[in-house]
PDB file of N, CA and C in Angstrom:
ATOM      1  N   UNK A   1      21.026 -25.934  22.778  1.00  0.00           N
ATOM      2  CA  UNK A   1      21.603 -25.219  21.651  1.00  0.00           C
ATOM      3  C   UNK A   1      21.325 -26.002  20.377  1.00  0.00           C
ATOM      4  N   UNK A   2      20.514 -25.481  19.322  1.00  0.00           N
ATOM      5  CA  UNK A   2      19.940 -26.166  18.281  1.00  0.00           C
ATOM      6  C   UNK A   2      19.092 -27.467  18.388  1.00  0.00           C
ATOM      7  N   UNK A   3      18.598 -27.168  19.352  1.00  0.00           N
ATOM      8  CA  UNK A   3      18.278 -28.887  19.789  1.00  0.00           C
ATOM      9  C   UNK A   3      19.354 -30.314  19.862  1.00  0.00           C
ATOM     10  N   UNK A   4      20.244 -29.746  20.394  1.00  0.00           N
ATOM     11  CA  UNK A   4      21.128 -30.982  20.746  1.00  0.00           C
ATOM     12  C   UNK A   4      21.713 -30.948  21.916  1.00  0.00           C
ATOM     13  N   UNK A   5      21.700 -31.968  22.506  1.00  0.00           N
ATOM     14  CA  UNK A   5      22.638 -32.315  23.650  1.00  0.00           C
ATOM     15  C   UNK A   5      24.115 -31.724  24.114  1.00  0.00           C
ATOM     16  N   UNK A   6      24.639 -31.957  25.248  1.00  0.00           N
ATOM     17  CA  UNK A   6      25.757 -31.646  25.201  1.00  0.00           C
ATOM     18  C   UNK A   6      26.346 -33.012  25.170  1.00  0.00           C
ATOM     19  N   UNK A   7      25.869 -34.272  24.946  1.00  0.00           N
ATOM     20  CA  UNK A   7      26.464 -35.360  24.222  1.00  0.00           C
ATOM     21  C   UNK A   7      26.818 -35.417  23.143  1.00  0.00           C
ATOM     22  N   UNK A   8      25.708 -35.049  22.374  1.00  0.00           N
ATOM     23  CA  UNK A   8      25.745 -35.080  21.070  1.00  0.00           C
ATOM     24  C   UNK A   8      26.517 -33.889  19.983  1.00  0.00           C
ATOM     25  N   UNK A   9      26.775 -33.134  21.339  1.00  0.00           N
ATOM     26  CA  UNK A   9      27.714 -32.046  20.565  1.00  0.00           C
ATOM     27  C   UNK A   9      29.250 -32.420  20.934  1.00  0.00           C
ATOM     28  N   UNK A  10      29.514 -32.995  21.942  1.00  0.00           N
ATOM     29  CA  UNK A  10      30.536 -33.615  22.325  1.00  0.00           C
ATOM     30  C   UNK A  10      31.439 -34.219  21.484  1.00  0.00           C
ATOM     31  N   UNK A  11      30.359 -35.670  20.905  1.00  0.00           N
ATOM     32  CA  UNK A  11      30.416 -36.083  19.495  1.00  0.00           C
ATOM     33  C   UNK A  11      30.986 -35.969  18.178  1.00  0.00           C
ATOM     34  N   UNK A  12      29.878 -34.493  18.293  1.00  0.00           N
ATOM     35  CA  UNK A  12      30.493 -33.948  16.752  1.00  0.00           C
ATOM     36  C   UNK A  12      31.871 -33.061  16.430  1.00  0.00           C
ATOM     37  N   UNK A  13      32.087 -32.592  17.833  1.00  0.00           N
ATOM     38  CA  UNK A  13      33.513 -31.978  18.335  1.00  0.00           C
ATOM     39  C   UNK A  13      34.502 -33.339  18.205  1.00  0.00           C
ATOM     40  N   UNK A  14      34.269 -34.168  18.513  1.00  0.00           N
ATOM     41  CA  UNK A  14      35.598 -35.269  18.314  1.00  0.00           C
ATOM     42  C   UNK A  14      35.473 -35.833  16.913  1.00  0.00           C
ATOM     43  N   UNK A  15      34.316 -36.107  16.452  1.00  0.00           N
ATOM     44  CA  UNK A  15      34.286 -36.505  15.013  1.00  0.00           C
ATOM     45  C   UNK A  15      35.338 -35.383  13.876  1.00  0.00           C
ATOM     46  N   UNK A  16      34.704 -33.962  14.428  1.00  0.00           N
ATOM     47  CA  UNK A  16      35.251 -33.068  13.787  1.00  0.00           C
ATOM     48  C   UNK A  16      36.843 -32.995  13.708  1.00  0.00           C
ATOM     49  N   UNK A  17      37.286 -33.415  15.142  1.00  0.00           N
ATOM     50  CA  UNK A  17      38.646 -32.988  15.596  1.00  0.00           C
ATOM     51  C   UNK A  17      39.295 -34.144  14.917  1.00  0.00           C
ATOM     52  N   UNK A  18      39.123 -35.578  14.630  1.00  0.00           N
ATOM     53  CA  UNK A  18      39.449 -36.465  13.919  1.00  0.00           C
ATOM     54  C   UNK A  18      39.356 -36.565  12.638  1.00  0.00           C
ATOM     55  N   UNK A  19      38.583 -35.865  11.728  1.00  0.00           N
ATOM     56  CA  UNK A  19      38.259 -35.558  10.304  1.00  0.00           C
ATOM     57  C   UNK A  19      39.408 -34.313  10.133  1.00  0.00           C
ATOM     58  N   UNK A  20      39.453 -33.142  10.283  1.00  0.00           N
ATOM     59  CA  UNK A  20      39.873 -32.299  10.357  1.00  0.00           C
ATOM     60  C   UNK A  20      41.277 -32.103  10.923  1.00  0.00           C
ATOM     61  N   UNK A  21      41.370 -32.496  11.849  1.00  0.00           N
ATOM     62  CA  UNK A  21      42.841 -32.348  12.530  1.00  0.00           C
ATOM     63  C   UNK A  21      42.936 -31.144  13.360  1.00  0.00           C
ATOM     64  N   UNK A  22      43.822 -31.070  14.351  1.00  0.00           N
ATOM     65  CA  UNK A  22      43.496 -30.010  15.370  1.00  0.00           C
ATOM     66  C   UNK A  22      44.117 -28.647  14.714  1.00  0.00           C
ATOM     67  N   UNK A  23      44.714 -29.205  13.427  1.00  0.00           N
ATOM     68  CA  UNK A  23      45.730 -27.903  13.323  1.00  0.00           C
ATOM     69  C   UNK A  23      44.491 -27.009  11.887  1.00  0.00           C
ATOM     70  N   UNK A  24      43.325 -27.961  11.621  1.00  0.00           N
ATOM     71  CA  UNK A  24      42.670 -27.377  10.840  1.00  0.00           C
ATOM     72  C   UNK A  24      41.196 -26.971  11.456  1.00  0.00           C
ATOM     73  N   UNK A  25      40.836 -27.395  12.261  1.00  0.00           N
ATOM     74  CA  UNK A  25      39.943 -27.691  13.128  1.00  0.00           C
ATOM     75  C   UNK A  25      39.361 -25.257  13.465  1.00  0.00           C
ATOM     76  N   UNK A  26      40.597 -25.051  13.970  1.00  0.00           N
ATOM     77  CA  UNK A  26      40.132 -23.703  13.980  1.00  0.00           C
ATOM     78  C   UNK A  26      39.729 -23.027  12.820  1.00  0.00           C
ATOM     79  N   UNK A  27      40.141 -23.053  12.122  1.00  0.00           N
ATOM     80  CA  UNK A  27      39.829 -22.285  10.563  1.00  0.00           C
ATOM     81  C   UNK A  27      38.395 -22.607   9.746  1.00  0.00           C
ATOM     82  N   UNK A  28      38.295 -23.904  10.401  1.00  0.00           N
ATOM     83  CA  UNK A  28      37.167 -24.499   9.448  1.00  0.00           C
ATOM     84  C   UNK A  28      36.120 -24.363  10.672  1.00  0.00           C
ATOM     85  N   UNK A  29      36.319 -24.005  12.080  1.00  0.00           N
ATOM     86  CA  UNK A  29      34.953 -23.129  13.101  1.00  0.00           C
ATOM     87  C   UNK A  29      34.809 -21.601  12.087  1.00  0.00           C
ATOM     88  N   UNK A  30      35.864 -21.339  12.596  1.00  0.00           N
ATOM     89  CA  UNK A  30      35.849 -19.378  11.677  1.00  0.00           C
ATOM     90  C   UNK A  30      35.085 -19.471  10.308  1.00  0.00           C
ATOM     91  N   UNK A  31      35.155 -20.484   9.523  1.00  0.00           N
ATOM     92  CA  UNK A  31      34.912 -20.718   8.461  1.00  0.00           C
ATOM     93  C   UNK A  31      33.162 -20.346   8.174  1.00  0.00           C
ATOM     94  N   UNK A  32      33.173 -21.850   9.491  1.00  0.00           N
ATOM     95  CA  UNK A  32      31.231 -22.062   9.422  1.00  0.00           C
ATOM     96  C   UNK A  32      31.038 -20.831   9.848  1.00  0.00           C
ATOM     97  N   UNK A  33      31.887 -20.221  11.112  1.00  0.00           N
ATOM     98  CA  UNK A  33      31.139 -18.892  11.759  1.00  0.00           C
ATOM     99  C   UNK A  33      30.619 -18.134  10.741  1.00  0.00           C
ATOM    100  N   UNK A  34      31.404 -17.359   9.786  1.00  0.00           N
ATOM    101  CA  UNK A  34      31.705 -16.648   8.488  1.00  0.00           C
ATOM    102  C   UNK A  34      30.141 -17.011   7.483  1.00  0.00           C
ATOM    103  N   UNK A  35      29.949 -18.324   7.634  1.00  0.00           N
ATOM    104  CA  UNK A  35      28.986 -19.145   6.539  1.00  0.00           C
ATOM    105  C   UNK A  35      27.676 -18.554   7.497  1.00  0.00           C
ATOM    106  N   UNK A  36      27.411 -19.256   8.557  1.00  0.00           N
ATOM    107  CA  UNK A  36      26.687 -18.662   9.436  1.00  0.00           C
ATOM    108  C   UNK A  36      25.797 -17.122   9.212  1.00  0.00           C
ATOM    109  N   UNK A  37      26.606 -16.443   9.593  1.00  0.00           N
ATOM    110  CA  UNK A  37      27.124 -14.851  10.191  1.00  0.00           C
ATOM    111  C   UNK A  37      26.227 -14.310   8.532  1.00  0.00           C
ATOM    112  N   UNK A  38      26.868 -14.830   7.276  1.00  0.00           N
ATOM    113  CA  UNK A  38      26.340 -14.212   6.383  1.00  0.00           C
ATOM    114  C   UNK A  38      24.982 -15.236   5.601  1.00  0.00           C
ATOM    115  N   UNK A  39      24.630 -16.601   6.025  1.00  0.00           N
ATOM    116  CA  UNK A  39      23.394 -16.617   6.055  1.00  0.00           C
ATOM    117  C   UNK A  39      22.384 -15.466   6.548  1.00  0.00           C
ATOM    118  N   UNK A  40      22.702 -15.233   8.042  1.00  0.00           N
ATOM    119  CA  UNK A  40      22.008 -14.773   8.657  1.00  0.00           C
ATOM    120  C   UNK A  40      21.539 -13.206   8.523  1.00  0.00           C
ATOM    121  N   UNK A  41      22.802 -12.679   7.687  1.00  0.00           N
ATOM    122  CA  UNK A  41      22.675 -11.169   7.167  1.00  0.00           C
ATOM    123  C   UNK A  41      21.887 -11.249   5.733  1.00  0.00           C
ATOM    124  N   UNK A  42      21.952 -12.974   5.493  1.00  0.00           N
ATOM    125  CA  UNK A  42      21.084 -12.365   3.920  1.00  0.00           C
ATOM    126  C   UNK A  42      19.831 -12.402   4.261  1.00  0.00           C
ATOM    127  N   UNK A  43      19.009 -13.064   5.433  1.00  0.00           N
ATOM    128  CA  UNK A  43      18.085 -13.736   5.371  1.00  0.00           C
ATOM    129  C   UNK A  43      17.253 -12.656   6.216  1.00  0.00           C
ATOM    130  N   UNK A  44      18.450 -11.782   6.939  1.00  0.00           N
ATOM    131  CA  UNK A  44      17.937 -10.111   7.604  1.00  0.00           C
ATOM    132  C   UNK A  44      17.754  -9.028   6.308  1.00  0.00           C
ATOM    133  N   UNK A  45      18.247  -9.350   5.332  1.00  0.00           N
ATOM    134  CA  UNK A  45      17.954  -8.672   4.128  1.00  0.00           C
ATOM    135  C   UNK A  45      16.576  -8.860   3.345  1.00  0.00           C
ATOM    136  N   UNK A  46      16.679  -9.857   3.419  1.00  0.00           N
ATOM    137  CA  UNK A  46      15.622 -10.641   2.797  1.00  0.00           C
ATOM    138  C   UNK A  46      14.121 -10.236   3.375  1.00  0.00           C
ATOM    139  N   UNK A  47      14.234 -10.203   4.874  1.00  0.00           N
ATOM    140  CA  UNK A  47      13.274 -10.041   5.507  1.00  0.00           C
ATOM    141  C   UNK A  47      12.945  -8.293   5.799  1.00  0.00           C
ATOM    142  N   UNK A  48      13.814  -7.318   5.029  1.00  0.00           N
ATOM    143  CA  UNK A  48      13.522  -6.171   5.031  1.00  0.00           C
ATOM    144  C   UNK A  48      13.110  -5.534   4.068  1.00  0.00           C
ATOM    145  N   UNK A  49      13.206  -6.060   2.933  1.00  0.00           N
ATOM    146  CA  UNK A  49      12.871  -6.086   1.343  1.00  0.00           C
ATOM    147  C   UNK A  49      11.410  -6.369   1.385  1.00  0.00           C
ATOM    148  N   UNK A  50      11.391  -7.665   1.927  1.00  0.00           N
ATOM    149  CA  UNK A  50       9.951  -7.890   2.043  1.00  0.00           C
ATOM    150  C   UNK A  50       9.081  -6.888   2.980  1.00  0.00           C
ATOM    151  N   UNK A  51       9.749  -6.504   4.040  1.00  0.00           N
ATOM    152  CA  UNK A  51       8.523  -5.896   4.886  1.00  0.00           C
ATOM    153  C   UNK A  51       8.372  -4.795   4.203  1.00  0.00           C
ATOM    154  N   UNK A  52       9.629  -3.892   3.347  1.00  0.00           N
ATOM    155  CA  UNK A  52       9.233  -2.790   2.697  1.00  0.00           C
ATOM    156  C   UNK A  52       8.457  -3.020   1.611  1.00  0.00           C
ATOM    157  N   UNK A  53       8.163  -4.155   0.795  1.00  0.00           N
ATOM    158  CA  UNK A  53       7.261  -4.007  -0.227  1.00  0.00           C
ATOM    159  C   UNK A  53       5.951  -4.337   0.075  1.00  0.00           C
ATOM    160  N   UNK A  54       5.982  -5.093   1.245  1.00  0.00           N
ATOM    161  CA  UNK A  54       4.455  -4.678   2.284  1.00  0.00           C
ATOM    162  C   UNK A  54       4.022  -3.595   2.170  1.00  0.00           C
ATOM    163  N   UNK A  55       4.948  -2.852   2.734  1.00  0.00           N
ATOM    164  CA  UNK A  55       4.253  -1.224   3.124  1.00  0.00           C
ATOM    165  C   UNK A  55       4.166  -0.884   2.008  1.00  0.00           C
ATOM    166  N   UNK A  56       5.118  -1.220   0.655  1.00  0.00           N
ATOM    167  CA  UNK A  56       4.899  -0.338  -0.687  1.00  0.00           C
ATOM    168  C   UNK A  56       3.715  -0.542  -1.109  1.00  0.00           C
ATOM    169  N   UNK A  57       3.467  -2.078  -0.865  1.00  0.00           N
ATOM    170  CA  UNK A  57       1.734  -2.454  -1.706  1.00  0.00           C
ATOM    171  C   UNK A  57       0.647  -1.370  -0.646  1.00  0.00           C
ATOM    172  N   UNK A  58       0.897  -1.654   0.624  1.00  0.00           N
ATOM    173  CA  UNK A  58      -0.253  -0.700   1.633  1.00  0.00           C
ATOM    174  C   UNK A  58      -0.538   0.538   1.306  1.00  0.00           C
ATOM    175  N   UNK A  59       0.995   1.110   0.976  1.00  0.00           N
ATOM    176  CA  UNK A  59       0.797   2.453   0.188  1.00  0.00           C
ATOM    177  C   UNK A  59       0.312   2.762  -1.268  1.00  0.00           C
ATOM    178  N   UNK A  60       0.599   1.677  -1.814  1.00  0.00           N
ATOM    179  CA  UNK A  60      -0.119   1.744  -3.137  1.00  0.00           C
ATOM    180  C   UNK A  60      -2.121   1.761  -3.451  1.00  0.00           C
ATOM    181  N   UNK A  61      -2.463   0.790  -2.468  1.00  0.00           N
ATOM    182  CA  UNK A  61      -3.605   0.617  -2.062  1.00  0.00           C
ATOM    183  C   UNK A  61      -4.058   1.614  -1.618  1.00  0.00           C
ATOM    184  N   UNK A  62      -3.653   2.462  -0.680  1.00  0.00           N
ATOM    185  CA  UNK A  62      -4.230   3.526   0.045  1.00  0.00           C
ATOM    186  C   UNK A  62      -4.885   5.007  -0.943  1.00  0.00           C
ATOM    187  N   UNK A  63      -3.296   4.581  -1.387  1.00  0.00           N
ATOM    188  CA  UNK A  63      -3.383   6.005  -2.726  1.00  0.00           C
ATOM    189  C   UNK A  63      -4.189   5.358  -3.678  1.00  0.00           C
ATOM    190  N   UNK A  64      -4.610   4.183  -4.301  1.00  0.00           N
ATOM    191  CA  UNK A  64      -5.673   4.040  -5.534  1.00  0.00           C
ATOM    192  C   UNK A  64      -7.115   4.204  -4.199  1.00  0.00           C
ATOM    193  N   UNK A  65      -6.970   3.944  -2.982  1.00  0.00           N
ATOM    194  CA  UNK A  65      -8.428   4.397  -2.748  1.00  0.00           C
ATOM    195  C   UNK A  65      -8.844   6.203  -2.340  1.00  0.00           C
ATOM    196  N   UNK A  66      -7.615   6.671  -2.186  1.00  0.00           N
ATOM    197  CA  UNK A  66      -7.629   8.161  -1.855  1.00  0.00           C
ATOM    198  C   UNK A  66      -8.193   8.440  -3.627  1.00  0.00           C
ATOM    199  N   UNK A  67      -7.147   8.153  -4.661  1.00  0.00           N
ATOM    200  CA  UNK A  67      -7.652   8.458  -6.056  1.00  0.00           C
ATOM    201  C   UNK A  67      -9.051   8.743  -6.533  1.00  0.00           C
ATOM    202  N   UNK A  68      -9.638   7.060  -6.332  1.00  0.00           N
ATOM    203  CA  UNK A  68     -11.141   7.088  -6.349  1.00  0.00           C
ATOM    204  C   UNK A  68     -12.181   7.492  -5.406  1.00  0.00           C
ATOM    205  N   UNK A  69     -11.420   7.959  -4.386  1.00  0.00           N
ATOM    206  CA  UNK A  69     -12.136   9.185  -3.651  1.00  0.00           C
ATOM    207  C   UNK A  69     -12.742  10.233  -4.052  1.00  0.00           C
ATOM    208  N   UNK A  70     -11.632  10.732  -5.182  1.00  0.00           N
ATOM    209  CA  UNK A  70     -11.410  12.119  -5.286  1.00  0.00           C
ATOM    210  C   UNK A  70     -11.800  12.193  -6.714  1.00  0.00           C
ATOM    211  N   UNK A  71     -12.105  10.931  -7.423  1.00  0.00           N
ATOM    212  CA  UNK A  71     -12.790  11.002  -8.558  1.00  0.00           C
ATOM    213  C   UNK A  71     -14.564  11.105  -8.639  1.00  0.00           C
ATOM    214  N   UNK A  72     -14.711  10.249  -7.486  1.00  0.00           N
ATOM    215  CA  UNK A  72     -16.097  10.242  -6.696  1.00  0.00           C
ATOM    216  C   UNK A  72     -17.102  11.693  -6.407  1.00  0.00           C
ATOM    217  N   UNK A  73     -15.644  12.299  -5.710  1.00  0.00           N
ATOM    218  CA  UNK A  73     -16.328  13.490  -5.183  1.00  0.00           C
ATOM    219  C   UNK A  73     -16.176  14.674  -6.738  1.00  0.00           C
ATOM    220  N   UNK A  74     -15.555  14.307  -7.399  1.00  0.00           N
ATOM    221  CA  UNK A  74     -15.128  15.264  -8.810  1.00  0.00           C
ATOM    222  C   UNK A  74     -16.738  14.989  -9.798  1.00  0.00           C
ATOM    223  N   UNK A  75     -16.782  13.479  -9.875  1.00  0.00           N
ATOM    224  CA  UNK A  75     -18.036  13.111 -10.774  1.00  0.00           C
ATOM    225  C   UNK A  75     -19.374  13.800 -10.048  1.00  0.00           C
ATOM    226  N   UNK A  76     -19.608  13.755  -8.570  1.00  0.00           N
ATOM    227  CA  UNK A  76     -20.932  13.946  -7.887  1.00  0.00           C
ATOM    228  C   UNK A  76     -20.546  15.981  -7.820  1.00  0.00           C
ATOM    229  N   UNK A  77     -19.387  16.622  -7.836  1.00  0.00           N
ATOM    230  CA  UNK A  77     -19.779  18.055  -7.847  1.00  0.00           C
ATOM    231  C   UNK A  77     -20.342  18.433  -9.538  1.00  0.00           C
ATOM    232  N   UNK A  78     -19.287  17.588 -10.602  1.00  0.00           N
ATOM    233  CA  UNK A  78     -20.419  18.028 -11.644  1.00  0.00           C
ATOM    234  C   UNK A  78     -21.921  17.722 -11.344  1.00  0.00           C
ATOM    235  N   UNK A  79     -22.248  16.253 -11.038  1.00  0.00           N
ATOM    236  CA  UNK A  79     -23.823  16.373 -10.903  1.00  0.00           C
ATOM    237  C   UNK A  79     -24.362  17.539 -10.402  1.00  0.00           C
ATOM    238  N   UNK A  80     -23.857  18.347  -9.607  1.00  0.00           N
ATOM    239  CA  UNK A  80     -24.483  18.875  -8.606  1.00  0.00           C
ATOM    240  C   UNK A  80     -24.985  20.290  -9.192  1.00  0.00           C
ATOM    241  N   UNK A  81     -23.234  20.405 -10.018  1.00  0.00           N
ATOM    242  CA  UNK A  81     -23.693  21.647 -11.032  1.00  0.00           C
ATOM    243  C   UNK A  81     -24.506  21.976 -11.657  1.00  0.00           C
ATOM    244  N   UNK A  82     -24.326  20.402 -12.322  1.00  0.00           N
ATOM    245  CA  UNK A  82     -25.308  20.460 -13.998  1.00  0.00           C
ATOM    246  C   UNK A  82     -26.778  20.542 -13.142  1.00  0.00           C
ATOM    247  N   UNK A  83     -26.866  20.139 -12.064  1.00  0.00           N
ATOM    248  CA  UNK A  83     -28.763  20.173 -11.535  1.00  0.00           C
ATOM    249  C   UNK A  83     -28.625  21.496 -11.218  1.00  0.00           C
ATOM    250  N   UNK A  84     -27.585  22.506 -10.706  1.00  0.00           N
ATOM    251  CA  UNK A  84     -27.603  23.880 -10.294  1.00  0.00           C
ATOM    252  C   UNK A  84     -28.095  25.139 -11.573  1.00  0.00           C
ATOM    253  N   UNK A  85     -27.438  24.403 -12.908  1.00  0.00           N
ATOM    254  CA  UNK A  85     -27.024  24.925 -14.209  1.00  0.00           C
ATOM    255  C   UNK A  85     -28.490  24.975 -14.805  1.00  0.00           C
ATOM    256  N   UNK A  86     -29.538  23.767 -14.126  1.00  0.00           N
ATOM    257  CA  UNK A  86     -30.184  23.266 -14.843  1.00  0.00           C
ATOM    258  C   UNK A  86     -31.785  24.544 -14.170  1.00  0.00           C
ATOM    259  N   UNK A  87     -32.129  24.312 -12.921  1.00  0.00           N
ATOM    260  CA  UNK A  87     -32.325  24.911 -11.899  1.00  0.00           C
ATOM    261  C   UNK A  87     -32.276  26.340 -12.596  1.00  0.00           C
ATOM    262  N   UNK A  88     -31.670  27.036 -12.610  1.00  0.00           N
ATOM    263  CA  UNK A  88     -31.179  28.358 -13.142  1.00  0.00           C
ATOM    264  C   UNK A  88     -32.129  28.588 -14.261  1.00  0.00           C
ATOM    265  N   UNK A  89     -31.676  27.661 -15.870  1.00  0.00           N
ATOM    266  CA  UNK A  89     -32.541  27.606 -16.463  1.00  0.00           C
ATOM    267  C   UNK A  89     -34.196  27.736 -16.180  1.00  0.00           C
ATOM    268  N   UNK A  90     -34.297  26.838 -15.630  1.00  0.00           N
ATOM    269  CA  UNK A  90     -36.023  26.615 -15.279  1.00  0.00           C
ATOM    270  C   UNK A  90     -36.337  27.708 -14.558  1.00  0.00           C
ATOM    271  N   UNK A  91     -35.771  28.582 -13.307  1.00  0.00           N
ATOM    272  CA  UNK A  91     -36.346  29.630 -12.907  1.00  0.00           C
ATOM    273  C   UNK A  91     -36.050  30.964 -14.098  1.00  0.00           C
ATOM    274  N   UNK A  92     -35.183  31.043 -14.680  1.00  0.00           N
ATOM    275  CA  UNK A  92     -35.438  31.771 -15.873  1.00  0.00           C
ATOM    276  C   UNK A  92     -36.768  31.407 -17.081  1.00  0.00           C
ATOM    277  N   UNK A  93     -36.824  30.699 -17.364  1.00  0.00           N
ATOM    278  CA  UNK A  93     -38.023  29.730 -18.448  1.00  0.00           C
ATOM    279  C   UNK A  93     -39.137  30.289 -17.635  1.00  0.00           C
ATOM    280  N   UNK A  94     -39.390  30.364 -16.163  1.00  0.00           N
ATOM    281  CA  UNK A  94     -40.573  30.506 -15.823  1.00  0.00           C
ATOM    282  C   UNK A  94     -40.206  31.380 -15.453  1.00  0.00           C
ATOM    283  N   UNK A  95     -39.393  32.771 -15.248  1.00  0.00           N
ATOM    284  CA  UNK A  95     -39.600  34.297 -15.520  1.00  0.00           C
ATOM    285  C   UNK A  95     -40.135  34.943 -16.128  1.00  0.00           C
ATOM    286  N   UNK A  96     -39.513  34.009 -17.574  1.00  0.00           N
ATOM    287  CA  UNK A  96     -39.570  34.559 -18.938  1.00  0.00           C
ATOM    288  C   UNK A  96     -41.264  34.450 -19.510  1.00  0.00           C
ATOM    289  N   UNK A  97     -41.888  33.314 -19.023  1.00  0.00           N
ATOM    290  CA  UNK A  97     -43.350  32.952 -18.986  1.00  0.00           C
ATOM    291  C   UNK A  97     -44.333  33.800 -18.134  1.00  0.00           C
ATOM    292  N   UNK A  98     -43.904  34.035 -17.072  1.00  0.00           N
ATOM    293  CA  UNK A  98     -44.047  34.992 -15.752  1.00  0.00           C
ATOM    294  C   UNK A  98     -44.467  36.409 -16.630  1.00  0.00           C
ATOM    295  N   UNK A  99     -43.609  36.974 -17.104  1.00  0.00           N
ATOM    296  CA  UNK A  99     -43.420  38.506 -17.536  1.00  0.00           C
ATOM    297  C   UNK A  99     -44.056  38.279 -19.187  1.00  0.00           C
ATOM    298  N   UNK A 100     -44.439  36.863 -19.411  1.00  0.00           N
ATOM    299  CA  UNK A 100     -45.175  37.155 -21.219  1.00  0.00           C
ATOM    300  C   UNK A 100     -46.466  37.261 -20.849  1.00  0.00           C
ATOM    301  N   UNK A 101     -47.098  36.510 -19.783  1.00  0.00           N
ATOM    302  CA  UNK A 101     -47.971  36.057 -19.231  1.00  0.00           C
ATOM    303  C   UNK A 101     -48.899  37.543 -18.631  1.00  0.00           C
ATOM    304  N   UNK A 102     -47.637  38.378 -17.968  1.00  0.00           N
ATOM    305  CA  UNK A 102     -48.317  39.637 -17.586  1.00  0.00           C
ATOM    306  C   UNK A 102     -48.848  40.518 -18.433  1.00  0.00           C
ATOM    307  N   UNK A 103     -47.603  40.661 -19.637  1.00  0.00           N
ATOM    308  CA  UNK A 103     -47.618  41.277 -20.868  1.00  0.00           C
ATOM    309  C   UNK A 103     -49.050  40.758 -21.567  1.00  0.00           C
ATOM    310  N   UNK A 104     -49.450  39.944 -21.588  1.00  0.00           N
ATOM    311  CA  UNK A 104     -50.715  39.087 -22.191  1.00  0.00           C
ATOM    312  C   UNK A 104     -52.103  39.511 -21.310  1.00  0.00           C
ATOM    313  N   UNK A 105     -51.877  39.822 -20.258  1.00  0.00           N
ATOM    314  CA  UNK A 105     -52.802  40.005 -19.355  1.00  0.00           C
ATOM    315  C   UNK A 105     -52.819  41.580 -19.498  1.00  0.00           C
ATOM    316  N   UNK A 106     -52.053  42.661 -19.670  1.00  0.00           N
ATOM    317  CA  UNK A 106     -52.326  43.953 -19.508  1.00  0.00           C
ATOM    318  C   UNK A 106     -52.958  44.263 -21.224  1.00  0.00           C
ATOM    319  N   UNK A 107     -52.578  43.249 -22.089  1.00  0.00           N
ATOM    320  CA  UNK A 107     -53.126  43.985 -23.247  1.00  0.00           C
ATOM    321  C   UNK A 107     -54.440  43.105 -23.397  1.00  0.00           C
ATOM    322  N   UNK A 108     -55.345  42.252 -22.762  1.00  0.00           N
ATOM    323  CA  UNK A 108     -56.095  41.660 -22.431  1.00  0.00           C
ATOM    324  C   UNK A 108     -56.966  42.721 -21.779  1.00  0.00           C
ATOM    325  N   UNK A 109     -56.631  43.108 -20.851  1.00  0.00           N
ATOM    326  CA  UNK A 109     -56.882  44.196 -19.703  1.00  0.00           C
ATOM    327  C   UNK A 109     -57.476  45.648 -20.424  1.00  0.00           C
ATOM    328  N   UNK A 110     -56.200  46.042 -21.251  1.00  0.00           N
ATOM    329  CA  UNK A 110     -56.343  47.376 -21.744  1.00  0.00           C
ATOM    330  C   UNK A 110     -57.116  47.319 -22.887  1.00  0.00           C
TER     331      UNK A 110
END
């Protein structure tokens, strides 16, 4: 128990019982118990605070990489447009060349 003997706890039970007196001796166990008891609830506090701001940072992380996911895929559908937008153009441009070109050729012709 804590790393000590049952000598050495023996010991500190008679040291105690001689410092203390038997008639104070109980109050001042209840006492440490009490001291104890709420170390041990702060230090269970302590250790739940922390694990939740673990997960808060994990979650924070997750969501700035979901973010730049979704900025990724936002920047590459404009590209995709503007080459779609662009595309469009050029087969119009060479319609429009297409049908001057004919026009040029029938009065060539005629």
């Amino acid at each position: 128990m804590f790393g000590i003997g049952f000598g050495e706890f023996l010991l500190v039970a008679v040291v105690a019982i001689v410092f203390l007196g038997p008639e104070k001796l109980p109050d001042a166990m209840v006492k440490c118990a009490r001291f104890f008891r709420q170390v041990k609830k702060s230090l269970s506090e302590a250790k739940t605070a922390f694990d939740q701001e673990i997960n808060l940072s994990e979650l924070k992380r997750d969501a700035l990489e979901y973010k730049e996911s979704v900025e990724k895929m936002t920047r590459e559908t404009a590209q995709i447009e503007e080459v779609t937008e662009i595309n469009r153009e050029v087969r119009d441009l060479f319609g429009d060349l297409k049908k001057t070109g004919e026009a040029a050729k029938k009065e060539i012709d005629a």
